[in-house]
C-alpha atoms as a PDB file:
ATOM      1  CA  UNK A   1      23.408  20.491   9.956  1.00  0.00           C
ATOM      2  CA  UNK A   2      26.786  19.300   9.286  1.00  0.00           C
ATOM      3  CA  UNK A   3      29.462  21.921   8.151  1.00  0.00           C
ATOM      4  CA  UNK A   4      29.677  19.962   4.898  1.00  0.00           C
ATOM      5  CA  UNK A   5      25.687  20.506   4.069  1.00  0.00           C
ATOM      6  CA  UNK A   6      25.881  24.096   2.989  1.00  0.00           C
ATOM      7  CA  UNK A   7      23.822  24.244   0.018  1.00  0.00           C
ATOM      8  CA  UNK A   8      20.776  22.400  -1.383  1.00  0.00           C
ATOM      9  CA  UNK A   9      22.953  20.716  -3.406  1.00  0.00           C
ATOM     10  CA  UNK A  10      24.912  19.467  -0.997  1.00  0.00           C
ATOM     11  CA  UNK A  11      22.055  18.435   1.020  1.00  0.00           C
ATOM     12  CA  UNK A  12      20.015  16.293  -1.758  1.00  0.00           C
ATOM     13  CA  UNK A  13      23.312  14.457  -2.598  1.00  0.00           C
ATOM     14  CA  UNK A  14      23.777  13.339   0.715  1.00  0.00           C
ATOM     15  CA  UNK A  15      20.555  12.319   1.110  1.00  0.00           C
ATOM     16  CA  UNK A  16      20.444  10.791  -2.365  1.00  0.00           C
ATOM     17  CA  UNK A  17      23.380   8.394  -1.371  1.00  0.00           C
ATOM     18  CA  UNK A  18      22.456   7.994   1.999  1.00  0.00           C
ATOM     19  CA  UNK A  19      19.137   6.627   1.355  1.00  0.00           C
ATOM     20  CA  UNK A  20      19.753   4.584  -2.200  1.00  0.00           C
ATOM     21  CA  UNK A  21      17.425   2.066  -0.646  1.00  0.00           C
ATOM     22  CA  UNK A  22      14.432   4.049  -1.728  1.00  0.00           C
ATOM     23  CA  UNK A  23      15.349   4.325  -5.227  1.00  0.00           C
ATOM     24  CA  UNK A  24      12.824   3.201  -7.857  1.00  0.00           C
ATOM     25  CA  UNK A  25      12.942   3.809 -10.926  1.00  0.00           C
ATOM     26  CA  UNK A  26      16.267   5.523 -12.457  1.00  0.00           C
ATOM     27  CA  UNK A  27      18.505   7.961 -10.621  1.00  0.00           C
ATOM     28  CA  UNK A  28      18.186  11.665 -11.666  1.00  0.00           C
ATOM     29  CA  UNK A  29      21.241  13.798 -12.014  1.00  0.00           C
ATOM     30  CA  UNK A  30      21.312  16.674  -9.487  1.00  0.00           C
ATOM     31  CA  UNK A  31      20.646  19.159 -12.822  1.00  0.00           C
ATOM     32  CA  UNK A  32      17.526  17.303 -14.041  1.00  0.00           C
ATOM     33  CA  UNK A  33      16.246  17.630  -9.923  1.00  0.00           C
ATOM     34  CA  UNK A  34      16.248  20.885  -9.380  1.00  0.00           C
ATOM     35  CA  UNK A  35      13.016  23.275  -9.796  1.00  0.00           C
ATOM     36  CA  UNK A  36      12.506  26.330 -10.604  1.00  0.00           C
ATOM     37  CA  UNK A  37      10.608  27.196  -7.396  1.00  0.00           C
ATOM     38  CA  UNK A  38      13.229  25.819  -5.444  1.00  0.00           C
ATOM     39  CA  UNK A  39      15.185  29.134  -5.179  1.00  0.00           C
ATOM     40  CA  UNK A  40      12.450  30.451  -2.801  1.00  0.00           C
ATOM     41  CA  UNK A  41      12.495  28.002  -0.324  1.00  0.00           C
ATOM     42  CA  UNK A  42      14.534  27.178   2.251  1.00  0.00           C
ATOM     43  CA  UNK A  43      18.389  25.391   1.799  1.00  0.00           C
ATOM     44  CA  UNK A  44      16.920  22.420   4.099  1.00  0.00           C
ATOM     45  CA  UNK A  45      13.716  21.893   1.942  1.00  0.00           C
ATOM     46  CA  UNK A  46      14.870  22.656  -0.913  1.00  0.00           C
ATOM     47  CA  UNK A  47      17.491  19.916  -0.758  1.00  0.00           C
ATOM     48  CA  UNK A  48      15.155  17.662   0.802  1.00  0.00           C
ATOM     49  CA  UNK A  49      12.707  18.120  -2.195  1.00  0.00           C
ATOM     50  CA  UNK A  50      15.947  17.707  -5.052  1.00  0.00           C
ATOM     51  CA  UNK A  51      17.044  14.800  -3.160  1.00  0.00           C
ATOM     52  CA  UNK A  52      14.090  13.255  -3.277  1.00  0.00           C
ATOM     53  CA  UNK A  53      13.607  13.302  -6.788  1.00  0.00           C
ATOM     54  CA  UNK A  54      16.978  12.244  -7.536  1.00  0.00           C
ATOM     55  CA  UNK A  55      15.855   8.669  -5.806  1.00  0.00           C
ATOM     56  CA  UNK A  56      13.047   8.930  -8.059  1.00  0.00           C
ATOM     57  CA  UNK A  57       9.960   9.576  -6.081  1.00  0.00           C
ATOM     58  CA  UNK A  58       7.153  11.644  -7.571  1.00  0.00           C
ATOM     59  CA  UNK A  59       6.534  15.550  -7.077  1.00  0.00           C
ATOM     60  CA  UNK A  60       3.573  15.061  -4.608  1.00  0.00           C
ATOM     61  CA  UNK A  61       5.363  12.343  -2.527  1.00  0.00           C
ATOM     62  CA  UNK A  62       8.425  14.363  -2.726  1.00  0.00           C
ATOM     63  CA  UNK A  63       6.047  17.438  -1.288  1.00  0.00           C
ATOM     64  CA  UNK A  64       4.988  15.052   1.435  1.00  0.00           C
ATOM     65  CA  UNK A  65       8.410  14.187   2.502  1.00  0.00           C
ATOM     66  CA  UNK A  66       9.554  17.344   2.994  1.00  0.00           C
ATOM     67  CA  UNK A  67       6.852  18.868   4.250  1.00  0.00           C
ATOM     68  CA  UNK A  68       7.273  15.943   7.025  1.00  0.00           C
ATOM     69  CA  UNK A  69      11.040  16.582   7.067  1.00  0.00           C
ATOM     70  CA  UNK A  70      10.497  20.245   8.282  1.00  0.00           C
ATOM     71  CA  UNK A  71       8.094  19.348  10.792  1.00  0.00           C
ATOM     72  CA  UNK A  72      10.283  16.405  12.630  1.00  0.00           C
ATOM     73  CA  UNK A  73      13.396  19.301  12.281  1.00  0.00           C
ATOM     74  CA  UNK A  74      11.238  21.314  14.317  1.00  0.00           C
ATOM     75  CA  UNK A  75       9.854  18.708  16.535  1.00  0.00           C
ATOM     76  CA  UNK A  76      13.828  17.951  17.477  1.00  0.00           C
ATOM     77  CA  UNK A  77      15.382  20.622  16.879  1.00  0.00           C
ATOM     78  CA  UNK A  78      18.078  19.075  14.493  1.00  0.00           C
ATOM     79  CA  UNK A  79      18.398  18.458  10.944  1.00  0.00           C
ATOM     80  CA  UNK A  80      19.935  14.798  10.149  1.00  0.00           C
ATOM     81  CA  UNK A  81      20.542  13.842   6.956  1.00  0.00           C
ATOM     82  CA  UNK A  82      20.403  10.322   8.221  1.00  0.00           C
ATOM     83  CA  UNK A  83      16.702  10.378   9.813  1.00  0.00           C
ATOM     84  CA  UNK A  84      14.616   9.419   7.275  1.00  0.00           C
ATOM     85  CA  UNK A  85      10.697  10.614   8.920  1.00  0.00           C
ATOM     86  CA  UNK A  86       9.068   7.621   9.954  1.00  0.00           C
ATOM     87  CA  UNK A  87       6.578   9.289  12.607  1.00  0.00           C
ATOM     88  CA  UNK A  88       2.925   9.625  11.658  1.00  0.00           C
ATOM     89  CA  UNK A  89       2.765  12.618  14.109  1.00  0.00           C
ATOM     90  CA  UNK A  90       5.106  14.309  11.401  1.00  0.00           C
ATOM     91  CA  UNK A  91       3.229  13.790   8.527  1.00  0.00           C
ATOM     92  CA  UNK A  92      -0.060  14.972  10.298  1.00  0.00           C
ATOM     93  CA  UNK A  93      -1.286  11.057  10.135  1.00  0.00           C
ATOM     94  CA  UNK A  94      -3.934  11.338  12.561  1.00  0.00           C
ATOM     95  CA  UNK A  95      -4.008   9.314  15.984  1.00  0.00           C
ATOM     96  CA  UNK A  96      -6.424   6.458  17.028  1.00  0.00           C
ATOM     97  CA  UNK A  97      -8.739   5.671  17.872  1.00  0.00           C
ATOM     98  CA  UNK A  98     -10.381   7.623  15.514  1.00  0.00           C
ATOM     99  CA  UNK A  99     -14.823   8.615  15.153  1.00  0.00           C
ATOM    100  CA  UNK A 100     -14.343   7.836  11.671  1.00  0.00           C
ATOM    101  CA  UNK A 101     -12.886   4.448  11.415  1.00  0.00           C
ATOM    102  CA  UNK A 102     -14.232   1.663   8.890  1.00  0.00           C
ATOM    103  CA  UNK A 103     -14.503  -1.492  10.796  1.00  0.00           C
ATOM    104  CA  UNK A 104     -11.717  -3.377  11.494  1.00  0.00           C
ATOM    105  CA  UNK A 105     -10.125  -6.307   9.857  1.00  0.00           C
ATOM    106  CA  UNK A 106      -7.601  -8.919  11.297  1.00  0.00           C
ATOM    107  CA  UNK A 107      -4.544  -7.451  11.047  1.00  0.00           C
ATOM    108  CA  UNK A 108      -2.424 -10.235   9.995  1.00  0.00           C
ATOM    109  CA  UNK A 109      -4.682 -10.861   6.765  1.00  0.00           C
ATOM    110  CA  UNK A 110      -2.067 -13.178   5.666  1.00  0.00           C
ATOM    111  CA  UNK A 111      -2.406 -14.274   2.146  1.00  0.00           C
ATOM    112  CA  UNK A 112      -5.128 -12.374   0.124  1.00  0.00           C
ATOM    113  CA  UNK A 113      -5.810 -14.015  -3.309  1.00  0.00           C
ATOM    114  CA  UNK A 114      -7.418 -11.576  -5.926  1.00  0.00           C
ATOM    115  CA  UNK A 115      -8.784 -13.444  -8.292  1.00  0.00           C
ATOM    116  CA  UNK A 116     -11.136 -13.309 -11.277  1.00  0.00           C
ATOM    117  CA  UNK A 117     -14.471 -14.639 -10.763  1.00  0.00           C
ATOM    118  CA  UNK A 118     -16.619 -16.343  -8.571  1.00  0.00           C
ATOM    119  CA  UNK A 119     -15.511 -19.845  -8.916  1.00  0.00           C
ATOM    120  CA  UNK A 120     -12.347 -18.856  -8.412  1.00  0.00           C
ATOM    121  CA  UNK A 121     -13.253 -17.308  -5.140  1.00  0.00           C
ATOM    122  CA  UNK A 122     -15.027 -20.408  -4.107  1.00  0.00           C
ATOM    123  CA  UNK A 123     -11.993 -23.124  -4.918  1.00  0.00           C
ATOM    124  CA  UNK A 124      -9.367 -20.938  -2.997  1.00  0.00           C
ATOM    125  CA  UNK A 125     -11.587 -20.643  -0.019  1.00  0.00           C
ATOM    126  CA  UNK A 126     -12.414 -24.017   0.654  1.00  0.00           C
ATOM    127  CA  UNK A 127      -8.519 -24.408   0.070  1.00  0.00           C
ATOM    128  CA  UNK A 128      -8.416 -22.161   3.420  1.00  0.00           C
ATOM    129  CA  UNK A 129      -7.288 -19.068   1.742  1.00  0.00           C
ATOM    130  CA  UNK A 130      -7.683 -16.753   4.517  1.00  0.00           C
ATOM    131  CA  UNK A 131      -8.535 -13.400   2.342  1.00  0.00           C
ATOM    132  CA  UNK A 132      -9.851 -13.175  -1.054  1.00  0.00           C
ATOM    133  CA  UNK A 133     -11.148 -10.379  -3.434  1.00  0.00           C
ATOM    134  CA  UNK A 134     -12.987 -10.893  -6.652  1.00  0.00           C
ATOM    135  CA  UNK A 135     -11.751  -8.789  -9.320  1.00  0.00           C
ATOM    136  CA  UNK A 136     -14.421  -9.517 -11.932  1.00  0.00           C
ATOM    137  CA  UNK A 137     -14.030  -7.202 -15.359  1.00  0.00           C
ATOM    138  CA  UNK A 138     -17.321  -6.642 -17.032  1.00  0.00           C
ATOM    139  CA  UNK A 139     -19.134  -3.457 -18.578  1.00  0.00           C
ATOM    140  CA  UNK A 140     -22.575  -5.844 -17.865  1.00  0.00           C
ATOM    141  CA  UNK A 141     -23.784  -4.660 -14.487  1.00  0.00           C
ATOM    142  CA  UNK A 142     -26.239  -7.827 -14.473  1.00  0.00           C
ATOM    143  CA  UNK A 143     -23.253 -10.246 -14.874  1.00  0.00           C
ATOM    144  CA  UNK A 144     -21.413  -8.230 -12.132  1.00  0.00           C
ATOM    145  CA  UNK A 145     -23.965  -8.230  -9.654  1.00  0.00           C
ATOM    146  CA  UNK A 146     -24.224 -12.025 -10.484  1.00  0.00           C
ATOM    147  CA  UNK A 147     -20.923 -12.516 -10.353  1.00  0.00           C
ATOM    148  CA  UNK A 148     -20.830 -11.016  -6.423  1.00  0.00           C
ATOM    149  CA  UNK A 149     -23.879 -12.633  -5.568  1.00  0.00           C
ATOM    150  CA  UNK A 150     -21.700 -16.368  -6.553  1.00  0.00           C
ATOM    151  CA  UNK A 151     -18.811 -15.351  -4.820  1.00  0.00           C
ATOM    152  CA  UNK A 152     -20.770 -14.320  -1.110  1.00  0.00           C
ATOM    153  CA  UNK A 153     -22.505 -17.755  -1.096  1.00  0.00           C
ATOM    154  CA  UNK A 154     -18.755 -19.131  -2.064  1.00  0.00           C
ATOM    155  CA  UNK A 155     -17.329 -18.415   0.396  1.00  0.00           C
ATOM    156  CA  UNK A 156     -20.150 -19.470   3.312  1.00  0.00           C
ATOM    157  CA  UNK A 157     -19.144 -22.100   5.360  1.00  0.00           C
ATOM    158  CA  UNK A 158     -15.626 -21.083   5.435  1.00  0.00           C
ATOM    159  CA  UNK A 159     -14.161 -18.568   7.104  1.00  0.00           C
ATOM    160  CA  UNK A 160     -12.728 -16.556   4.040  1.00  0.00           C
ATOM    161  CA  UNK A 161     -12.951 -12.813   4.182  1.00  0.00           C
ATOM    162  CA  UNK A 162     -14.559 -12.021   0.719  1.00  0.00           C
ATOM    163  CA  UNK A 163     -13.643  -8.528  -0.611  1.00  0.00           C
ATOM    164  CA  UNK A 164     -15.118  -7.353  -3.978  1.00  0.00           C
ATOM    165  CA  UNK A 165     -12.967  -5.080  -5.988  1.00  0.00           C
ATOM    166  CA  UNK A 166     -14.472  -1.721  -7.194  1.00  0.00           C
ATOM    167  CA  UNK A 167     -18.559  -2.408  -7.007  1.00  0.00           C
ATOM    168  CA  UNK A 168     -19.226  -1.365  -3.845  1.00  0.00           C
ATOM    169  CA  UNK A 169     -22.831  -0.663  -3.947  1.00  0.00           C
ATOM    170  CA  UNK A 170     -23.236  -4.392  -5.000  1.00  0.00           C
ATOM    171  CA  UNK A 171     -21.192  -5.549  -2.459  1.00  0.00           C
ATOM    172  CA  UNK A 172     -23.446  -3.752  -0.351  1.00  0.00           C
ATOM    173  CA  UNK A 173     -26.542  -5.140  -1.568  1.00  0.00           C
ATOM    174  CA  UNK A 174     -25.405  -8.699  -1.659  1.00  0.00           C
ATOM    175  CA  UNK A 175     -23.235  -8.618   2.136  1.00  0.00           C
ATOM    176  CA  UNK A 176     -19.983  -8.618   1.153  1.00  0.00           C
ATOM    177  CA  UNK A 177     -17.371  -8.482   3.928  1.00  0.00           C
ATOM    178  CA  UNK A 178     -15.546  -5.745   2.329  1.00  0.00           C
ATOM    179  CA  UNK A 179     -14.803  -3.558  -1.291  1.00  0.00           C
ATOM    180  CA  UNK A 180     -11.771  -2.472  -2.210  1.00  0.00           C
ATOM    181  CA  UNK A 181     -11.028   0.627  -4.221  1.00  0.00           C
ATOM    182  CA  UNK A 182      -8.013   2.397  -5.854  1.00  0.00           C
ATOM    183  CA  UNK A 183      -7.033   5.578  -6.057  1.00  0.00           C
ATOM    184  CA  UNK A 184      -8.896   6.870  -8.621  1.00  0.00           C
ATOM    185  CA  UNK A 185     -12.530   5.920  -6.774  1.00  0.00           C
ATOM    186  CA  UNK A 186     -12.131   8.045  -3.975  1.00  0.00           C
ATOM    187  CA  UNK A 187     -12.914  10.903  -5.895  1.00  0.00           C
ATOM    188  CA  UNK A 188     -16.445   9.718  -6.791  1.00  0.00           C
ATOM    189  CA  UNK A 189     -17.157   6.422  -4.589  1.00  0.00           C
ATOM    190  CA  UNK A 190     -19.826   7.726  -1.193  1.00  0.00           C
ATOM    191  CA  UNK A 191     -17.353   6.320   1.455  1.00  0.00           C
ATOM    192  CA  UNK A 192     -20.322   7.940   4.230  1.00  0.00           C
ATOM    193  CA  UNK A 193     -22.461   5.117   2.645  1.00  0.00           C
ATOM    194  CA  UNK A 194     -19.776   2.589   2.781  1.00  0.00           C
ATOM    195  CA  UNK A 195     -18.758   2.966   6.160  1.00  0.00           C
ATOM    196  CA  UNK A 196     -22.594   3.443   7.235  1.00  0.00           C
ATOM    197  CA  UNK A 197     -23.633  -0.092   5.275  1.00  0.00           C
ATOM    198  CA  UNK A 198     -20.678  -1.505   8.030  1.00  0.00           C
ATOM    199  CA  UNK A 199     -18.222  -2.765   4.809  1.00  0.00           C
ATOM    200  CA  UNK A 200     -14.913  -3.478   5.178  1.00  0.00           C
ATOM    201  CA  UNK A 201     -12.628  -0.652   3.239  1.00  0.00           C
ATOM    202  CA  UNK A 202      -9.471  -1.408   1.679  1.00  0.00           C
ATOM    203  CA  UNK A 203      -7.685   1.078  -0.197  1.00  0.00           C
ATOM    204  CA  UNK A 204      -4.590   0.910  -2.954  1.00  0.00           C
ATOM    205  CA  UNK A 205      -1.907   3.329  -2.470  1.00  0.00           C
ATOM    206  CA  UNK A 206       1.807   4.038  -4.484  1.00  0.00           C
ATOM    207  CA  UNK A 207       3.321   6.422  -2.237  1.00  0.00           C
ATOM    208  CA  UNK A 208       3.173   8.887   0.579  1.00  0.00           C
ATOM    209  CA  UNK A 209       0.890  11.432  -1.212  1.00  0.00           C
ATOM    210  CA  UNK A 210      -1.460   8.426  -1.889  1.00  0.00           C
ATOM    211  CA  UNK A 211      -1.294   6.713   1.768  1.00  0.00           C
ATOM    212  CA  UNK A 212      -2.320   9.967   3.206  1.00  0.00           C
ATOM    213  CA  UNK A 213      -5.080  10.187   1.126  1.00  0.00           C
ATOM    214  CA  UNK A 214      -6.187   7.159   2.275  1.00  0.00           C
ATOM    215  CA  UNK A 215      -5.640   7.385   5.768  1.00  0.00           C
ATOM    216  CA  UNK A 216      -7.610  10.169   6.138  1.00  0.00           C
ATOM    217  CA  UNK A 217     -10.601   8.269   5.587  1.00  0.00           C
ATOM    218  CA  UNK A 218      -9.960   5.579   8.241  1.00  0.00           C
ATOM    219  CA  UNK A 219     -10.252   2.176   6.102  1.00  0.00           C
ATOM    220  CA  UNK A 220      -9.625  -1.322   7.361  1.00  0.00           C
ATOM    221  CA  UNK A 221      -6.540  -1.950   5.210  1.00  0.00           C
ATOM    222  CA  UNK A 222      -4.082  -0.320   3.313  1.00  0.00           C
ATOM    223  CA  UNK A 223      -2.582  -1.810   0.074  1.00  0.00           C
ATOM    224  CA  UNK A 224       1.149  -0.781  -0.887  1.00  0.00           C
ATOM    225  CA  UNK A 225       2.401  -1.006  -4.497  1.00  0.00           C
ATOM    226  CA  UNK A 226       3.524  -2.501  -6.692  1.00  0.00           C
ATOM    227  CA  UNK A 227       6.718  -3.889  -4.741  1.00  0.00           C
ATOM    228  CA  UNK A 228       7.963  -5.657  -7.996  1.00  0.00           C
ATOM    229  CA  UNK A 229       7.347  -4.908 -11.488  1.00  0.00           C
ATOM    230  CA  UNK A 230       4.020  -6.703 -12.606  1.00  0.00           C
ATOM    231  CA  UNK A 231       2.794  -6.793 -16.065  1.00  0.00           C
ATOM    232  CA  UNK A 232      -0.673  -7.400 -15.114  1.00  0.00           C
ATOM    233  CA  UNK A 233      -1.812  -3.778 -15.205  1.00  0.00           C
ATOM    234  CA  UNK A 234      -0.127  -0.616 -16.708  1.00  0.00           C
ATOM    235  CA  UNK A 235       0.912   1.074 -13.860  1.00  0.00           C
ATOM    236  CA  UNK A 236       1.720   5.206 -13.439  1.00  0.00           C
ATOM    237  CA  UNK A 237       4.843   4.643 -10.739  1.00  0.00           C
ATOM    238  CA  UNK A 238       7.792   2.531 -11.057  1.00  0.00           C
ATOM    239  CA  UNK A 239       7.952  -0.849  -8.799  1.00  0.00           C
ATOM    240  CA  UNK A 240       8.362   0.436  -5.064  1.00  0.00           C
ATOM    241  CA  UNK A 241      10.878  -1.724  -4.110  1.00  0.00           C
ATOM    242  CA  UNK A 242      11.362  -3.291  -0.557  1.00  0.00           C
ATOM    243  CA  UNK A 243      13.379  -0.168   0.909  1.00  0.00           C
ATOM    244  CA  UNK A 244      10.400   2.160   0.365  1.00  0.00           C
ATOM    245  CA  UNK A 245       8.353  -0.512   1.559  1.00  0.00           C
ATOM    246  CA  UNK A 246       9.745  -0.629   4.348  1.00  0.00           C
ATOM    247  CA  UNK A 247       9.507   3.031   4.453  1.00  0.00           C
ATOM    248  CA  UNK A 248       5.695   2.802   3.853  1.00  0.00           C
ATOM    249  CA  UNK A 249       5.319   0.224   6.627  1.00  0.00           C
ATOM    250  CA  UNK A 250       7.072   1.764   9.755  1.00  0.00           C
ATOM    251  CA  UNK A 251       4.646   4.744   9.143  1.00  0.00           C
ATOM    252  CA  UNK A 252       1.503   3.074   8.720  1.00  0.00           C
ATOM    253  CA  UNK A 253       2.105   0.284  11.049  1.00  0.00           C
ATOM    254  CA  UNK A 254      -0.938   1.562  12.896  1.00  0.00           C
ATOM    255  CA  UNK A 255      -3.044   0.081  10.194  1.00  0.00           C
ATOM    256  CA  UNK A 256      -3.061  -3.220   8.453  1.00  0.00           C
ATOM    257  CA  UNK A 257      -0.918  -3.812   5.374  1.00  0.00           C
ATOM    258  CA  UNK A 258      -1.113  -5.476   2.286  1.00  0.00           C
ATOM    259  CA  UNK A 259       1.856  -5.782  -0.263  1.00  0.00           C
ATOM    260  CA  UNK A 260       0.887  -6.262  -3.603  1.00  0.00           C
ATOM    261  CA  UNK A 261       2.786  -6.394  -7.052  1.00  0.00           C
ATOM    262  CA  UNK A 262       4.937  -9.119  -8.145  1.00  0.00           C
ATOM    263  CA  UNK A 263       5.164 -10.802  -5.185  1.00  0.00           C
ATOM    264  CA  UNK A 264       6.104 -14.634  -5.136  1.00  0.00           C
ATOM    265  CA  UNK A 265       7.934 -17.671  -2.745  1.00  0.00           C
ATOM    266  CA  UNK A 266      11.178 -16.283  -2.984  1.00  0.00           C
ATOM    267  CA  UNK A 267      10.475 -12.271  -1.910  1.00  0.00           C
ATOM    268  CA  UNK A 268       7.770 -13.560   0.373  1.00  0.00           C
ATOM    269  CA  UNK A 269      10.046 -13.573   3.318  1.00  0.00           C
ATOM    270  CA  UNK A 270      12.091 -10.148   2.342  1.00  0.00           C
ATOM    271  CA  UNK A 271       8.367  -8.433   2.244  1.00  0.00           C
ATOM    272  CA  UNK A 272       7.081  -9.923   5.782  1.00  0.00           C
ATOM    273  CA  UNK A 273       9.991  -8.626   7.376  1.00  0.00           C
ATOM    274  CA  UNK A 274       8.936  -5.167   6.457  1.00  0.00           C
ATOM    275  CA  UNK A 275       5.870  -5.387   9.035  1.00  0.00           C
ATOM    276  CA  UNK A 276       3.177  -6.042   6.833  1.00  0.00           C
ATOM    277  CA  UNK A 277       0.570  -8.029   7.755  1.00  0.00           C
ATOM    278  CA  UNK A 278      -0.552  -9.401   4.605  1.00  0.00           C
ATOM    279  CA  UNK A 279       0.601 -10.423   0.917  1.00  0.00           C
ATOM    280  CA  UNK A 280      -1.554 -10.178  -2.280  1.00  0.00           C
ATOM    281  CA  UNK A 281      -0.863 -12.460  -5.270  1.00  0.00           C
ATOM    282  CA  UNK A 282      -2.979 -12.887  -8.128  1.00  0.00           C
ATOM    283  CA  UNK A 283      -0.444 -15.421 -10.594  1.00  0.00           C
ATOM    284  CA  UNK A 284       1.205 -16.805  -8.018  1.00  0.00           C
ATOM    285  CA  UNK A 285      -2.141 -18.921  -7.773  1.00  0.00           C
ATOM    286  CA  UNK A 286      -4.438 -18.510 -10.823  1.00  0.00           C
ATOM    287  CA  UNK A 287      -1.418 -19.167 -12.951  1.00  0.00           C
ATOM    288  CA  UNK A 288      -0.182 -22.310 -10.929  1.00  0.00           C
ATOM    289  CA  UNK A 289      -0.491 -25.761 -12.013  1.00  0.00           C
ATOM    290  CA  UNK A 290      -1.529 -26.879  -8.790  1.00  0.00           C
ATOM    291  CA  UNK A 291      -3.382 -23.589  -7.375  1.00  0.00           C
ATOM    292  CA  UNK A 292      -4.435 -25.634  -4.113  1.00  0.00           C
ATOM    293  CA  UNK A 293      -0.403 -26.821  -3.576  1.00  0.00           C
ATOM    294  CA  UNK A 294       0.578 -23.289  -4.303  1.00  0.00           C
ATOM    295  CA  UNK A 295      -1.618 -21.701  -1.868  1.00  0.00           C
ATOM    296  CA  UNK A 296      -1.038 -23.828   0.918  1.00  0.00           C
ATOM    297  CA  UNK A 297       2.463 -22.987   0.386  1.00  0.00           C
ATOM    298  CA  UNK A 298       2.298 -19.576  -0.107  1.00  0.00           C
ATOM    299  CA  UNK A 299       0.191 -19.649   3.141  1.00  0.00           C
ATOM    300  CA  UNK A 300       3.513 -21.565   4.669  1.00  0.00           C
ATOM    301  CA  UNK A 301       5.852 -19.115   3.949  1.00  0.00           C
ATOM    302  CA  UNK A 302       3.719 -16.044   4.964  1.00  0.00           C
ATOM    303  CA  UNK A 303       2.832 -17.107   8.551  1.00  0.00           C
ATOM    304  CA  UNK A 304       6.224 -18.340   9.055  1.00  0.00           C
ATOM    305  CA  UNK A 305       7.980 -14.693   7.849  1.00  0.00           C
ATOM    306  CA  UNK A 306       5.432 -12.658  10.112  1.00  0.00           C
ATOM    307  CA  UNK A 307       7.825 -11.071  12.776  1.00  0.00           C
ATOM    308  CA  UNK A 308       7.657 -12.014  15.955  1.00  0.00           C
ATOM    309  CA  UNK A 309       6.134  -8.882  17.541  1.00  0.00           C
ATOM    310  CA  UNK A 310       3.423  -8.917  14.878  1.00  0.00           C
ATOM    311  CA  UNK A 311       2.275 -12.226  16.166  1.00  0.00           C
END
């Protein structure tokens, strides 16, 4: 550690300014960033953990990135206030191949249109949409299952991957490609049965805590969000941001990616060159004059900002 990094303090300040690309949210003062528990950890952690939260992430990510902090300080045998962990080995991400993977999905998935019912589904895959997910809202399981059933014979005959948001067991029953669940499923949702029925999994995540979670359970895709601020559902962590993003990507690059939250034509290319595979837009199209036109373009723009190597 450098002679100047004597104390926590001096520690999360560094790292505060050092990284200010990961901010979201506002910036904490060092005061309001400092725990009470802090005093029996170490000076390295503990300033880890205060810097952290200064930038704005939560407690539990904060947790997770020093926890993965200590563990690449041991791995090398230095502390650098500058090396921001980026290696899945130090934050006990798994390696692959792996006995309990979902099955696998392209992993370029390019654009991926949620969208709100079954027609929907249908017009954007005969536009050539290559990913879609109905997110259909309804307390009437009847109209839901009917709903799915629409949107599997949609999209026959072209070669849209149809992904059903939250109804899994229907999207068994009716041969979905995939189901797609937040956070808040896992707790209750039988991934065993999921993965056994051969469904595509793709799971939404809002920081490190969160893409742990998911990782552990193998799915075909990863979601990260909300890059931007979106108004089209309350959300519990500020807007990412493209520096965390970029953050999120180089550590799950061994999966496929989806950025999601106010994404449109002019970020498209800013959020490709994070290594993503995939962006998710939901007004970008449905709120289009010309959803078709809009599409096509969006498509454009995304296969023409995937990085070379990605290819």
């Amino acid at each position: 550690m450098s002679q100047t990094l004597n104390t926590a303090q001096d520690i999360a300040q560094a790292l505060a300014a050092h990284h200010a690309a990961l901010l979201a949210g506002e910036a904490q003062w060092y005061a309001q960033a400092v725990h009470a528990n802090d005093a029996s950890l170490s000076t390295q952690t503990a300033g880890v953990l205060q810097g952290c939260r200064m930038l704005g992430f939560l407690e539990h990510d904060a947790q997770c990135i020093a926890q993965a902090w200590a563990t690449q300080t041991q791995r090398t045998g230095h502390f650098l206030i500058n090396a921001w962990p980026c290696l899945p080995q130090d934050f006990g991400i798994a390696p692959s191949p792996r006995a309990n993977a979902f099955p696998t999905c392209p992993h370029t998935l390019g654009l991926y249109a949620v969208l709100p019912d079954a027609q929907w589904v249908g017009r954007m895959a005969r536009a050539g949409v290559p990913t879609v997910q109905l997110r259909f809202k309804s307390d009437d399981a009847s109209a839901i299952r009917q709903e799915v059933r629409a949107a599997v014979q949609a999209v026959q005959g072209t070669e849209a991957l149809l992904f059903i948001n939250d109804h899994w067991q229907i999207a068994i029953d009716e041969g979905a490609y995939g189901v797609h669940l937040g956070q808040e499923d896992l707790d209750d949702a039988p991934i065993e049965q999921i993965r056994a029925a051969g469904l595509r999994l793709g799971l939404s995540t809002h920081g490190y805590a969160e893409m742990l979670r998911a990782d552990a359970v193998s799915p075909s895709y990863i979601a990260l969000g909300a890059v931007f601020p979106t108004t089209l559902k309350r959300m519990q962590t500020a807007p990412q941001g493209t520096g965390r993003l970029n953050a999120y990507a180089k550590l799950m690059q061994h999966s496929p990616l989806v950025a999601i939250g106010g994404i449109d034509e002019v970020s498209i290319p800013v959020v490709m060159q994070s290594g993503v595979g995939s962006i998710a837009v939901v007004r970008a199209i449905t709120g289009a004059e010309q959803p078709e036109v809009a599409a096509n373009t969006l498509k454009i723009l995304i296969s023409k900002s995937i990085p070379t190597e990605i290819h």
